[in-house]
C-alpha atoms as a PDB file:
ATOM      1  CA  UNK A   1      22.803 -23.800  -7.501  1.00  0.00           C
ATOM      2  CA  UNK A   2      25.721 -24.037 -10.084  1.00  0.00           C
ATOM      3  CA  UNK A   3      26.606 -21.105 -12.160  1.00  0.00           C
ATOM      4  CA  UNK A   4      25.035 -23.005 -14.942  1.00  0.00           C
ATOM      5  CA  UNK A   5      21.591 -23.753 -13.614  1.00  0.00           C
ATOM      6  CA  UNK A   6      21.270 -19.527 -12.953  1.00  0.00           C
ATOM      7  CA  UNK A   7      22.708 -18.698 -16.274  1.00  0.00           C
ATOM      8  CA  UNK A   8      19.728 -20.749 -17.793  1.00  0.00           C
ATOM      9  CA  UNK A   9      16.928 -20.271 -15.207  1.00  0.00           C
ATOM     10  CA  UNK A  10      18.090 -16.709 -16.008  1.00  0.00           C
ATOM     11  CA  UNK A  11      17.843 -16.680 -19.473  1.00  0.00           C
ATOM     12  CA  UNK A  12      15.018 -18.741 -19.753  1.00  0.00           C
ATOM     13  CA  UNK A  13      12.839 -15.996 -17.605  1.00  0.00           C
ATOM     14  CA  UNK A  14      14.355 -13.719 -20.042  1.00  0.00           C
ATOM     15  CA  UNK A  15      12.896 -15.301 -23.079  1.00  0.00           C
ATOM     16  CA  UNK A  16       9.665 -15.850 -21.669  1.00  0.00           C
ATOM     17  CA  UNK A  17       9.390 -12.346 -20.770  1.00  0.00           C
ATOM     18  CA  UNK A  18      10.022 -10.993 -24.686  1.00  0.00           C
ATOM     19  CA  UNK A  19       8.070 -13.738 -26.150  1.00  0.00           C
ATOM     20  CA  UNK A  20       5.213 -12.328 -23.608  1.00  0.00           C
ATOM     21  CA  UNK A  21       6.229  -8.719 -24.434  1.00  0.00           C
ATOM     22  CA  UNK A  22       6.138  -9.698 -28.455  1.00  0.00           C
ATOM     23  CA  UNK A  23       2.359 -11.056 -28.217  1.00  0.00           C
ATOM     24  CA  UNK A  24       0.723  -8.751 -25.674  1.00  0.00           C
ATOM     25  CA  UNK A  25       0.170  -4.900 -25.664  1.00  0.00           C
ATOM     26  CA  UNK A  26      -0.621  -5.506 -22.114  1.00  0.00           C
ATOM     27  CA  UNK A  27       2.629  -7.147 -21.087  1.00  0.00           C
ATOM     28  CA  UNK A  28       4.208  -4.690 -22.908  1.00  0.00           C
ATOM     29  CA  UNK A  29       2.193  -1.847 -20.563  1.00  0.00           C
ATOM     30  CA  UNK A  30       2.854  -3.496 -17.451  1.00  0.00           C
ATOM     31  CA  UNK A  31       7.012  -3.686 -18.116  1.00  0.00           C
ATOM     32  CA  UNK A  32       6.780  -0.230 -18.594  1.00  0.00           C
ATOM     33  CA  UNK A  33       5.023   0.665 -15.556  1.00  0.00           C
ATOM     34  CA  UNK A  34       7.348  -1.735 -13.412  1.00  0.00           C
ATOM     35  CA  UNK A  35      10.430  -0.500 -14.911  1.00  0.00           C
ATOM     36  CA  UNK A  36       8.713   3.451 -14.331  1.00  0.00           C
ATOM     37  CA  UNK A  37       8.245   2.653 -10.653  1.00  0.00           C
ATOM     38  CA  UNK A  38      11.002   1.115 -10.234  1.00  0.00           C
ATOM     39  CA  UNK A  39      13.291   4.075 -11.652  1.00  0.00           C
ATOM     40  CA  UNK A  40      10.905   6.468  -9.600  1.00  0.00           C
ATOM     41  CA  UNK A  41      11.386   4.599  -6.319  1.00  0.00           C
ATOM     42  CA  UNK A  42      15.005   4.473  -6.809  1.00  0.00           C
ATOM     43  CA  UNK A  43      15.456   8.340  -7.178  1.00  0.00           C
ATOM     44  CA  UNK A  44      13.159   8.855  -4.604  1.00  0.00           C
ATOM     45  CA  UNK A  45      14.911   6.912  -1.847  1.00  0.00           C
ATOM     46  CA  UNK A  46      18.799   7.769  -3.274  1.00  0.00           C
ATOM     47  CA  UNK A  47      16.688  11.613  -2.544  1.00  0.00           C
ATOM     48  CA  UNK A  48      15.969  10.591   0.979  1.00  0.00           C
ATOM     49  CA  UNK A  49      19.322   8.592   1.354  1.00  0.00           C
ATOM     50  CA  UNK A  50      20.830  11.941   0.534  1.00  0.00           C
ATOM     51  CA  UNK A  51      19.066  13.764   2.879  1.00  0.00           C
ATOM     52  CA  UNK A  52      19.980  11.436   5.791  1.00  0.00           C
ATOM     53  CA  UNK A  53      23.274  11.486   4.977  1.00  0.00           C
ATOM     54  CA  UNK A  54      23.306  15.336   4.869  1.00  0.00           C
ATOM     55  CA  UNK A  55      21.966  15.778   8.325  1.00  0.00           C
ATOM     56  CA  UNK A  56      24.233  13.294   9.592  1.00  0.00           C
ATOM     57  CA  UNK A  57      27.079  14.839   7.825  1.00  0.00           C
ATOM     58  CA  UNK A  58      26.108  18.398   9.869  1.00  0.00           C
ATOM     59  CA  UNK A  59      25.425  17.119  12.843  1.00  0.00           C
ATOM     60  CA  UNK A  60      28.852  15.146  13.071  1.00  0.00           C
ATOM     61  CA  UNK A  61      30.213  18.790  11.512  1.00  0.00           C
ATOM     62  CA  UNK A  62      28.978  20.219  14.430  1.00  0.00           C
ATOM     63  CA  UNK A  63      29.967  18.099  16.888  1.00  0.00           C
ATOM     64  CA  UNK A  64      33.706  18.582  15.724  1.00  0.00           C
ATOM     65  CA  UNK A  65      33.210  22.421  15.701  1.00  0.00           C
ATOM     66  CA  UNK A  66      33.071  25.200  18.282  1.00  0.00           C
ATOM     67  CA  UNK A  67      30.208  25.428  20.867  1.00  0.00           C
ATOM     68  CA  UNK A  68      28.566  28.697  18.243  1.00  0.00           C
ATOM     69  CA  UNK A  69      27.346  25.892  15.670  1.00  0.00           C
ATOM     70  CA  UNK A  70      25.870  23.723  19.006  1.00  0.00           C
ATOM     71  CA  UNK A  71      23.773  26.528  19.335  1.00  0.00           C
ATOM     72  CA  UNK A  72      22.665  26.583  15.915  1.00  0.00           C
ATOM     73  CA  UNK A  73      21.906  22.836  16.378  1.00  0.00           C
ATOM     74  CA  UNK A  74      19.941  23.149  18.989  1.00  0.00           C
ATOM     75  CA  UNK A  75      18.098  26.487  17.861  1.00  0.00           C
ATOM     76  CA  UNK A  76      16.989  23.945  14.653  1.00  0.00           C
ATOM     77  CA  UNK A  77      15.940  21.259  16.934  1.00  0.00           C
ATOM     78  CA  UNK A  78      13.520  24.082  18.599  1.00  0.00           C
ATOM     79  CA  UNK A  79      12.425  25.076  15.166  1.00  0.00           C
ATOM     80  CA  UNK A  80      11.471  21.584  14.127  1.00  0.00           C
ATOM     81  CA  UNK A  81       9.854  20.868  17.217  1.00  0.00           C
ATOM     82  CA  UNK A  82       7.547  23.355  16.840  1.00  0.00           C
ATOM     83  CA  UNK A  83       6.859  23.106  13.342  1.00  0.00           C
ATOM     84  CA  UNK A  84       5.895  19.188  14.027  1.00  0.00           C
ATOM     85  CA  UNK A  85       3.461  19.988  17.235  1.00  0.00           C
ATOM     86  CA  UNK A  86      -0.335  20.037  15.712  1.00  0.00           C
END
């Protein structure tokens, strides 16, 4: 597709959308709940991004480090372990 052809397809669903949004409470609703989840799902996984990232970051920490913070490692792998048995 041609820059063109987006630019209008794009601005055409844009249109439709506010003339929707001007004529129904309903429409109106729904946008707000999709643009609500949407901003809620996007902290949530940047949270859980983070969180990955973090343990990654320590564990590669870790691994460049003296065999003392191994031991820590592996002391939090036991404590996790037996946290996640039933």
């Amino acid at each position: 597709m041609s820059r063109i052809n987006i630019i209008k397809y794009t601005s055409g669903l844009v249109v439709t959308i506010a003339g929707l949004n001007r004529y129904s409470y309903y429409v109106h609703e729904l946008l707000v709940s999709l643009a609500l989840f949407t901003l809620v799902f996007l902290i949530l996984a940047l949270a859980a991004f983070a969180a990955v990232f973090l343990w990654w970051a320590s564990e590669q920490l870790a691994n460049k480090s003296g065999p003392a913070s191994r031991k820590v490692i592996v002391f939090s792998r036991r404590l996790i372990a037996a946290y996640a048995r039933p």
